[in-house]
PDB file of N, CA and C in Angstrom:
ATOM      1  N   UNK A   1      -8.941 -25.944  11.098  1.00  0.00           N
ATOM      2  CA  UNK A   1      -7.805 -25.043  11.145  1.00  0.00           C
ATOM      3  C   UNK A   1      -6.786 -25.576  12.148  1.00  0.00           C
ATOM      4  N   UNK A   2      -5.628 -25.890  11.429  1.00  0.00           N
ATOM      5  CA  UNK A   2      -4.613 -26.125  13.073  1.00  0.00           C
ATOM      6  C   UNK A   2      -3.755 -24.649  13.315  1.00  0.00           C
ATOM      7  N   UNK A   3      -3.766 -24.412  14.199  1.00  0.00           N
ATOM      8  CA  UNK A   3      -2.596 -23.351  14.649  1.00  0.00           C
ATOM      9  C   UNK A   3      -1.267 -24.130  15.246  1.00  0.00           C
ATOM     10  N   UNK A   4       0.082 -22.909  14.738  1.00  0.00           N
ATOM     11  CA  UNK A   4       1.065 -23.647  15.488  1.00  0.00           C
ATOM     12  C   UNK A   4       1.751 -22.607  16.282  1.00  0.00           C
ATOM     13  N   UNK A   5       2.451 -22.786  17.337  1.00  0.00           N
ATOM     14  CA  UNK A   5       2.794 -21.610  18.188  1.00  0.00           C
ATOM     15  C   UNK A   5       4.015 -22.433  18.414  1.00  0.00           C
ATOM     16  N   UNK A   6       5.111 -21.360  18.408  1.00  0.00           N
ATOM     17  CA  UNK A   6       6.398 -21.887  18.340  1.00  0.00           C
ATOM     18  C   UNK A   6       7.166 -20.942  19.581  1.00  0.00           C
ATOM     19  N   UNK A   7       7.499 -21.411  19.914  1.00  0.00           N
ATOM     20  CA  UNK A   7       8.349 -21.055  21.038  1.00  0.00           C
ATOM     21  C   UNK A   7       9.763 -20.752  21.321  1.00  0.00           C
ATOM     22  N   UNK A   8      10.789 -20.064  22.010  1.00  0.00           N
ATOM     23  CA  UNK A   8      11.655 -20.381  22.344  1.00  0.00           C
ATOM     24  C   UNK A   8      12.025 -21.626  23.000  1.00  0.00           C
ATOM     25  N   UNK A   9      13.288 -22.147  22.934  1.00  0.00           N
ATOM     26  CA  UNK A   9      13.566 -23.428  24.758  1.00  0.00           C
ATOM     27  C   UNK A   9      14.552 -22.740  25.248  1.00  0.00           C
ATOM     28  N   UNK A  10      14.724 -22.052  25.128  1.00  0.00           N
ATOM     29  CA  UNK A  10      15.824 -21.183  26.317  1.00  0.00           C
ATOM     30  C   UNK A  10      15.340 -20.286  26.650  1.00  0.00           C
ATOM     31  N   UNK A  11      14.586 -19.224  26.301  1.00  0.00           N
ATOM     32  CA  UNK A  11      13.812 -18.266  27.096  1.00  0.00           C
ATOM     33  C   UNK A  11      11.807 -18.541  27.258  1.00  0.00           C
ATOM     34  N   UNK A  12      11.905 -19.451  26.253  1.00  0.00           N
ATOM     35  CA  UNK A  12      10.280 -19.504  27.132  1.00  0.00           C
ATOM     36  C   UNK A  12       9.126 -18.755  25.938  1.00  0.00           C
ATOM     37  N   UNK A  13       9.976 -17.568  25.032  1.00  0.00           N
ATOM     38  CA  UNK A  13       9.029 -16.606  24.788  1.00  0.00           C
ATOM     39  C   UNK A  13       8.596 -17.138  23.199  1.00  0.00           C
ATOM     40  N   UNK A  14       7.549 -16.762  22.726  1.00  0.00           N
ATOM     41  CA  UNK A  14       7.153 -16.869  21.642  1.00  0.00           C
ATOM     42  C   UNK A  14       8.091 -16.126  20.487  1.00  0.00           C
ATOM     43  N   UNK A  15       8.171 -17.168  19.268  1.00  0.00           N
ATOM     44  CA  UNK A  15       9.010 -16.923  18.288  1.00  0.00           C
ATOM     45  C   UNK A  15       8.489 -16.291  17.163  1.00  0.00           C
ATOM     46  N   UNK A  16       8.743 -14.893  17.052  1.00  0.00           N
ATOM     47  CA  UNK A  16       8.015 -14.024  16.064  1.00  0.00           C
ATOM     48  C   UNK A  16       9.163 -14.156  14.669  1.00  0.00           C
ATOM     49  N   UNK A  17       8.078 -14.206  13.493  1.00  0.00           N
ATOM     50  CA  UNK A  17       8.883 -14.139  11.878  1.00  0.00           C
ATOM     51  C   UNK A  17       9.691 -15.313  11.534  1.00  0.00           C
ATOM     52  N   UNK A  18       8.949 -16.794  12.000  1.00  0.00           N
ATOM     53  CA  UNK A  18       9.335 -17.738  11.963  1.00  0.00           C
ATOM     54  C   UNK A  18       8.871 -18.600  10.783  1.00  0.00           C
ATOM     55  N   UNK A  19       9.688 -18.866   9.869  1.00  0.00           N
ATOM     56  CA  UNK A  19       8.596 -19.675   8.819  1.00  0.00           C
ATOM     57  C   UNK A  19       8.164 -21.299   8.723  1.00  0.00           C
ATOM     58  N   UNK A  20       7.293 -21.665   8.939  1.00  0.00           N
ATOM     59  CA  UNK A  20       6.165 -23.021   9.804  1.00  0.00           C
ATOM     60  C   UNK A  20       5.880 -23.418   8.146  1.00  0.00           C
ATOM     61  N   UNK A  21       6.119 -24.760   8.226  1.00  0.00           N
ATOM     62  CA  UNK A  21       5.215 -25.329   6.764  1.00  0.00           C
ATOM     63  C   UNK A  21       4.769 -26.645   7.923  1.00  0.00           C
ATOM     64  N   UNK A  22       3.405 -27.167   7.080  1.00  0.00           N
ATOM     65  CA  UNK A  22       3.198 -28.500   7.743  1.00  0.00           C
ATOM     66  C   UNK A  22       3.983 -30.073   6.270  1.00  0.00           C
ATOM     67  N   UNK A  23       3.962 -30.569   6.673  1.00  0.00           N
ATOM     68  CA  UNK A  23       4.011 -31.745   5.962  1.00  0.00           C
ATOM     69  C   UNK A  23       3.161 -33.154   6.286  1.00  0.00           C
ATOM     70  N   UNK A  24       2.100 -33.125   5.281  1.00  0.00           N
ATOM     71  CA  UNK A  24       1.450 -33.627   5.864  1.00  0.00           C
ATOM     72  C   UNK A  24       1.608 -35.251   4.762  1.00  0.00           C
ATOM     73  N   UNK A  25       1.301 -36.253   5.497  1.00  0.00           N
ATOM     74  CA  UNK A  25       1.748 -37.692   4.814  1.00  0.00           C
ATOM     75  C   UNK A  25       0.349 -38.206   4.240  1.00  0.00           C
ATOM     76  N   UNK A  26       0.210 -38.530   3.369  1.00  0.00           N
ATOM     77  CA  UNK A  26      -0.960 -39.495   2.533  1.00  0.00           C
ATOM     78  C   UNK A  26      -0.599 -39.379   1.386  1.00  0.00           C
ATOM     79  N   UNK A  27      -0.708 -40.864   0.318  1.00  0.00           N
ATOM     80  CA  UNK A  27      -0.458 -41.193  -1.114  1.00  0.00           C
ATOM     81  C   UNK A  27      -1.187 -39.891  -2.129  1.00  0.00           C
ATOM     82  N   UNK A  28      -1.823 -39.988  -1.763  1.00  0.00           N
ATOM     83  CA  UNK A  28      -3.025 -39.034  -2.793  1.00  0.00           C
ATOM     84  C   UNK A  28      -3.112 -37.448  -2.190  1.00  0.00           C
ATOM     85  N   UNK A  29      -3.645 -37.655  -0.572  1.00  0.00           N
ATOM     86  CA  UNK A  29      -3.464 -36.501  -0.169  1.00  0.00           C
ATOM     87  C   UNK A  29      -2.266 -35.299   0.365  1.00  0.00           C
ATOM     88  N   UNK A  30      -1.270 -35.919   0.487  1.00  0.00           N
ATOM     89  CA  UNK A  30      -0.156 -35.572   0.967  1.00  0.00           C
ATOM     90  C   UNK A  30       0.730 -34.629   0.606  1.00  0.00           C
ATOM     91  N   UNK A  31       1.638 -33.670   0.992  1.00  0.00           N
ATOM     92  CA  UNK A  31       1.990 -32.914   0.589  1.00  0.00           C
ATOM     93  C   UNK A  31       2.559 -32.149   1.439  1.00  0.00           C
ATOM     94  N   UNK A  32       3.322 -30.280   1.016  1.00  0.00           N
ATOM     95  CA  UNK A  32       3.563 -29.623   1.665  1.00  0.00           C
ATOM     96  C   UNK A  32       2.956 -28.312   2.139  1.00  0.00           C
ATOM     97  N   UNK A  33       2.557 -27.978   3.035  1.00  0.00           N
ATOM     98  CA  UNK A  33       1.700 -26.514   2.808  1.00  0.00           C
ATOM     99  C   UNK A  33       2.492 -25.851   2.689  1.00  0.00           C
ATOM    100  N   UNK A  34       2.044 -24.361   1.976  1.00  0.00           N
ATOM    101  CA  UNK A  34       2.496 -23.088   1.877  1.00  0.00           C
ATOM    102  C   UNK A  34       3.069 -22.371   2.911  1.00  0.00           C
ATOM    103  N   UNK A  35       4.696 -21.879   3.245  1.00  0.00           N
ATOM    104  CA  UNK A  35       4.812 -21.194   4.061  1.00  0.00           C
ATOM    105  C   UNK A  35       4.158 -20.568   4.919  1.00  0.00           C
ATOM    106  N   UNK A  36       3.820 -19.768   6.198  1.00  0.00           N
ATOM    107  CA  UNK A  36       3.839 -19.549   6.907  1.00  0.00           C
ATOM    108  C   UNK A  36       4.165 -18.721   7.943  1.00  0.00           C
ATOM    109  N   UNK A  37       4.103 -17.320   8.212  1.00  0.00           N
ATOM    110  CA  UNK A  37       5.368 -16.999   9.028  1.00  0.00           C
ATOM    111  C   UNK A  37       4.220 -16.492  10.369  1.00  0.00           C
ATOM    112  N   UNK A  38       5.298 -17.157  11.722  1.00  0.00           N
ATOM    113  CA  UNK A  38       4.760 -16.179  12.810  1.00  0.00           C
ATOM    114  C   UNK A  38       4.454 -15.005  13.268  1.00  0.00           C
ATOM    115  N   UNK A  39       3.418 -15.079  13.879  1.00  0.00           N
ATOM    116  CA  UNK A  39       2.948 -13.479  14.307  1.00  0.00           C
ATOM    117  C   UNK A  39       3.431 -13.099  15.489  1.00  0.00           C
ATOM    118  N   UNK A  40       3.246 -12.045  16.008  1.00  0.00           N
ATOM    119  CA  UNK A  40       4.347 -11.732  17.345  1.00  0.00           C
ATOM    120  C   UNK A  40       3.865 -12.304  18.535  1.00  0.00           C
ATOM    121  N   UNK A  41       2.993 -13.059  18.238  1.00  0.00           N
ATOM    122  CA  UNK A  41       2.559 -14.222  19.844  1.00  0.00           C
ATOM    123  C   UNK A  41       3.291 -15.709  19.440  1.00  0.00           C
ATOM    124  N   UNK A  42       3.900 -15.995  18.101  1.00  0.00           N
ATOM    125  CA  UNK A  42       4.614 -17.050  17.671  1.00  0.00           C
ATOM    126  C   UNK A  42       3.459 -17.954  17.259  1.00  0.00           C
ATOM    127  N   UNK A  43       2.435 -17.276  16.544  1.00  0.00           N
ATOM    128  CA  UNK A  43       1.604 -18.794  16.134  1.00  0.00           C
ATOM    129  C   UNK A  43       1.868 -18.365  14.501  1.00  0.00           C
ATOM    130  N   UNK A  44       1.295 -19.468  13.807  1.00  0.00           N
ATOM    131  CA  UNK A  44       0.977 -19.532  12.615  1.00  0.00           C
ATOM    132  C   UNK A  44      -0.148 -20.663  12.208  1.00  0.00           C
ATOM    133  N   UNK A  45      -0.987 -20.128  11.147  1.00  0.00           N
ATOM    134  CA  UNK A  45      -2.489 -20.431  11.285  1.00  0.00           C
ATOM    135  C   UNK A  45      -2.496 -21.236   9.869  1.00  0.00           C
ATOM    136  N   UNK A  46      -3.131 -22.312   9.681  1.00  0.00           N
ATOM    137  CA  UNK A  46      -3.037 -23.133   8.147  1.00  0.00           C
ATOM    138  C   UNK A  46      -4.624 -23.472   8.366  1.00  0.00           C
ATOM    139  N   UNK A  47      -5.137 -23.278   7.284  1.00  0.00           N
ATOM    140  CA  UNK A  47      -6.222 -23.694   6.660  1.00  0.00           C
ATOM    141  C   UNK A  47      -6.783 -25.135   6.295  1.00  0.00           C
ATOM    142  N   UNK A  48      -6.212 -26.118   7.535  1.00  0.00           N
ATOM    143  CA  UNK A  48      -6.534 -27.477   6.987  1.00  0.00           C
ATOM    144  C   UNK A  48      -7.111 -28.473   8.191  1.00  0.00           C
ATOM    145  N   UNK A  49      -7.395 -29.487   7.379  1.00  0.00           N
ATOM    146  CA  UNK A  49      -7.537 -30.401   8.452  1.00  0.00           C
ATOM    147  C   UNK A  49      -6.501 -30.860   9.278  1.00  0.00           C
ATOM    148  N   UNK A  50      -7.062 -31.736  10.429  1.00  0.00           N
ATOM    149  CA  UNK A  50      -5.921 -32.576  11.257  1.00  0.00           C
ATOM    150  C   UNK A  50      -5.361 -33.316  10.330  1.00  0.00           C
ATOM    151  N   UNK A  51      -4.527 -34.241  10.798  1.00  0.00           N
ATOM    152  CA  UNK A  51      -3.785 -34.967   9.717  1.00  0.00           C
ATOM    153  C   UNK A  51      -2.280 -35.675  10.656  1.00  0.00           C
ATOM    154  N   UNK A  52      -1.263 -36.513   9.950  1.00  0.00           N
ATOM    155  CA  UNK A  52      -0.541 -37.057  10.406  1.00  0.00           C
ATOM    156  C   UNK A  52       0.661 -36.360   9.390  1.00  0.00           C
ATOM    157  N   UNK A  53       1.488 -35.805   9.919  1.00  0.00           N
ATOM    158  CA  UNK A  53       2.835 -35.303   9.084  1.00  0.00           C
ATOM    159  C   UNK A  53       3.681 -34.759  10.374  1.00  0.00           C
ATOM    160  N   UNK A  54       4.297 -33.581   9.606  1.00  0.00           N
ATOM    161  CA  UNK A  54       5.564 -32.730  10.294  1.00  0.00           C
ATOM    162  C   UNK A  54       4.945 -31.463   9.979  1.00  0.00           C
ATOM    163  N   UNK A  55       6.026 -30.973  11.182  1.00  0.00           N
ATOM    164  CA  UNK A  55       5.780 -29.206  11.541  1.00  0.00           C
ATOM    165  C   UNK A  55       7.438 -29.349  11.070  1.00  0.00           C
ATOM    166  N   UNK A  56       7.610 -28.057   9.986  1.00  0.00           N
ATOM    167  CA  UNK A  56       8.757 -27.696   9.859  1.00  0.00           C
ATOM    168  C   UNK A  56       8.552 -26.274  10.326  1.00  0.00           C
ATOM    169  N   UNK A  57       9.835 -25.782  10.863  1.00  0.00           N
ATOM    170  CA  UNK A  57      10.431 -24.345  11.500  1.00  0.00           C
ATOM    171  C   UNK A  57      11.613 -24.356  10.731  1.00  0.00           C
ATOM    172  N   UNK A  58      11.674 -23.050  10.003  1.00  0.00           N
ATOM    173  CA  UNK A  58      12.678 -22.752   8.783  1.00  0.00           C
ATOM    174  C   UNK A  58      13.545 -24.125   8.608  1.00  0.00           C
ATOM    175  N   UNK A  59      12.565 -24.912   7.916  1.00  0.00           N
ATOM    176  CA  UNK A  59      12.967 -25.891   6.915  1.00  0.00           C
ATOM    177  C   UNK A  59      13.668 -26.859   7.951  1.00  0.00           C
ATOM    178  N   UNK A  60      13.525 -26.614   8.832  1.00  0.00           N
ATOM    179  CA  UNK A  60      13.924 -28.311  10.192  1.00  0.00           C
ATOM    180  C   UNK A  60      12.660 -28.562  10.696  1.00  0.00           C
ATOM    181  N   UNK A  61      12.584 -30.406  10.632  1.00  0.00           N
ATOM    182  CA  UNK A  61      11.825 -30.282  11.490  1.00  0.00           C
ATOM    183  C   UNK A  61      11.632 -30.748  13.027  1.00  0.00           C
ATOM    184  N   UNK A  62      10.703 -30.127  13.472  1.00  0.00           N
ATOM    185  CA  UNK A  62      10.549 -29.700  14.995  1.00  0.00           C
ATOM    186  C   UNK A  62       9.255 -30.709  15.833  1.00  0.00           C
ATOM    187  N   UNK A  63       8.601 -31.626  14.932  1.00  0.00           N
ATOM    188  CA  UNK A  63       7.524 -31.965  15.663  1.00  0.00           C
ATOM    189  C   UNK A  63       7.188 -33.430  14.379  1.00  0.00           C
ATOM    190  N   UNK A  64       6.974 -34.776  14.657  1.00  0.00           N
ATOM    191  CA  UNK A  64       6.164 -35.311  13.550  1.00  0.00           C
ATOM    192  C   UNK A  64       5.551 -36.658  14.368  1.00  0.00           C
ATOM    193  N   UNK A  65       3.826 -36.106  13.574  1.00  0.00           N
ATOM    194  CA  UNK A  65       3.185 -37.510  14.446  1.00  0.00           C
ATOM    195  C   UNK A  65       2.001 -36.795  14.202  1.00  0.00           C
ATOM    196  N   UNK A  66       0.821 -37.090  14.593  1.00  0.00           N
ATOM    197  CA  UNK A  66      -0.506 -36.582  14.618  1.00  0.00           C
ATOM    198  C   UNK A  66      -0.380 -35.086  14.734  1.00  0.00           C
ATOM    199  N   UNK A  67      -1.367 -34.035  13.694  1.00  0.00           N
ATOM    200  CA  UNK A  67      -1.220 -32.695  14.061  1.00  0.00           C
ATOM    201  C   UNK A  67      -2.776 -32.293  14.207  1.00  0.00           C
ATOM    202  N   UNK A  68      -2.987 -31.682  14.977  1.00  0.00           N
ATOM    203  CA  UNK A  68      -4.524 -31.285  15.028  1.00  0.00           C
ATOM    204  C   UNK A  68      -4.838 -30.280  15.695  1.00  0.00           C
ATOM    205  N   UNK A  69      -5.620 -29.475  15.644  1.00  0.00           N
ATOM    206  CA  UNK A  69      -5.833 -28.008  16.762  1.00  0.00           C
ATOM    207  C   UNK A  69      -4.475 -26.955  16.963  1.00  0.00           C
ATOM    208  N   UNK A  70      -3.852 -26.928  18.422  1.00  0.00           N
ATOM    209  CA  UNK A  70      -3.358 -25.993  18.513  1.00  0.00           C
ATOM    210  C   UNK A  70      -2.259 -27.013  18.874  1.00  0.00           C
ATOM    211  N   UNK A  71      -1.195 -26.742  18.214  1.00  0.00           N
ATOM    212  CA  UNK A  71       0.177 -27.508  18.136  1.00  0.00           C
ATOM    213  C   UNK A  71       1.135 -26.009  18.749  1.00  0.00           C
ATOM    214  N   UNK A  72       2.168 -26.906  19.743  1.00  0.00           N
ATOM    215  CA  UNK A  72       3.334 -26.036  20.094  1.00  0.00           C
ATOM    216  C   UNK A  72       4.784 -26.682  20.471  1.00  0.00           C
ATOM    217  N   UNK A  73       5.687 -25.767  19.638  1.00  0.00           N
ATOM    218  CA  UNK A  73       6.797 -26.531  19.221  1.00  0.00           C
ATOM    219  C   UNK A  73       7.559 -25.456  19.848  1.00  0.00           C
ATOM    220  N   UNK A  74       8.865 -25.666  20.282  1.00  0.00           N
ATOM    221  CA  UNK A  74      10.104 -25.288  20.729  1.00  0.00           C
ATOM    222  C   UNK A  74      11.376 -25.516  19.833  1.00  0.00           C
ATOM    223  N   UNK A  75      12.357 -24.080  19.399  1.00  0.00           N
ATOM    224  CA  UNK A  75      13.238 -23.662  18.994  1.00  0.00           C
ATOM    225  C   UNK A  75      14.414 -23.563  19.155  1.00  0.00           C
TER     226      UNK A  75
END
């Protein structure tokens, strides 16, 4: 399972009703996950393995390189 917790960068606080897709890179395996939206602590929870892609936050993305465990990105 990776979780992602998204954040503000100007106030610090967690970003609630945020929609998180991962993008994850491999020929065969690769792809986009299913939306996402934050909960009021700013995480959002995907059902997958680690992997090498992108964290998108409403359709920008915010993070790309190895994703695994508990990922946290700023807004």
């Amino acid at each position: 399972m990776i979780t992602v917790k998204v954040f503000y960068k100007d106030s610090g606080k967690p970003a609630d009703s945020k929609k998180v897709a991962l993008g994850i890179d491999g020929f065969f395996s690769g792809g986009v996950t299913k939306d996402q939206w934050t909960d009021e602590d700013g995480e959002a929870h995907f059902d997958t393995e680690s992997c090498t892609g992108r964290i998108f936050v409403n359709g920008s993305i915010k993070y790309e390189g190895r994703i695994a465990g508990r990922m946290v990105v700023y807004i």
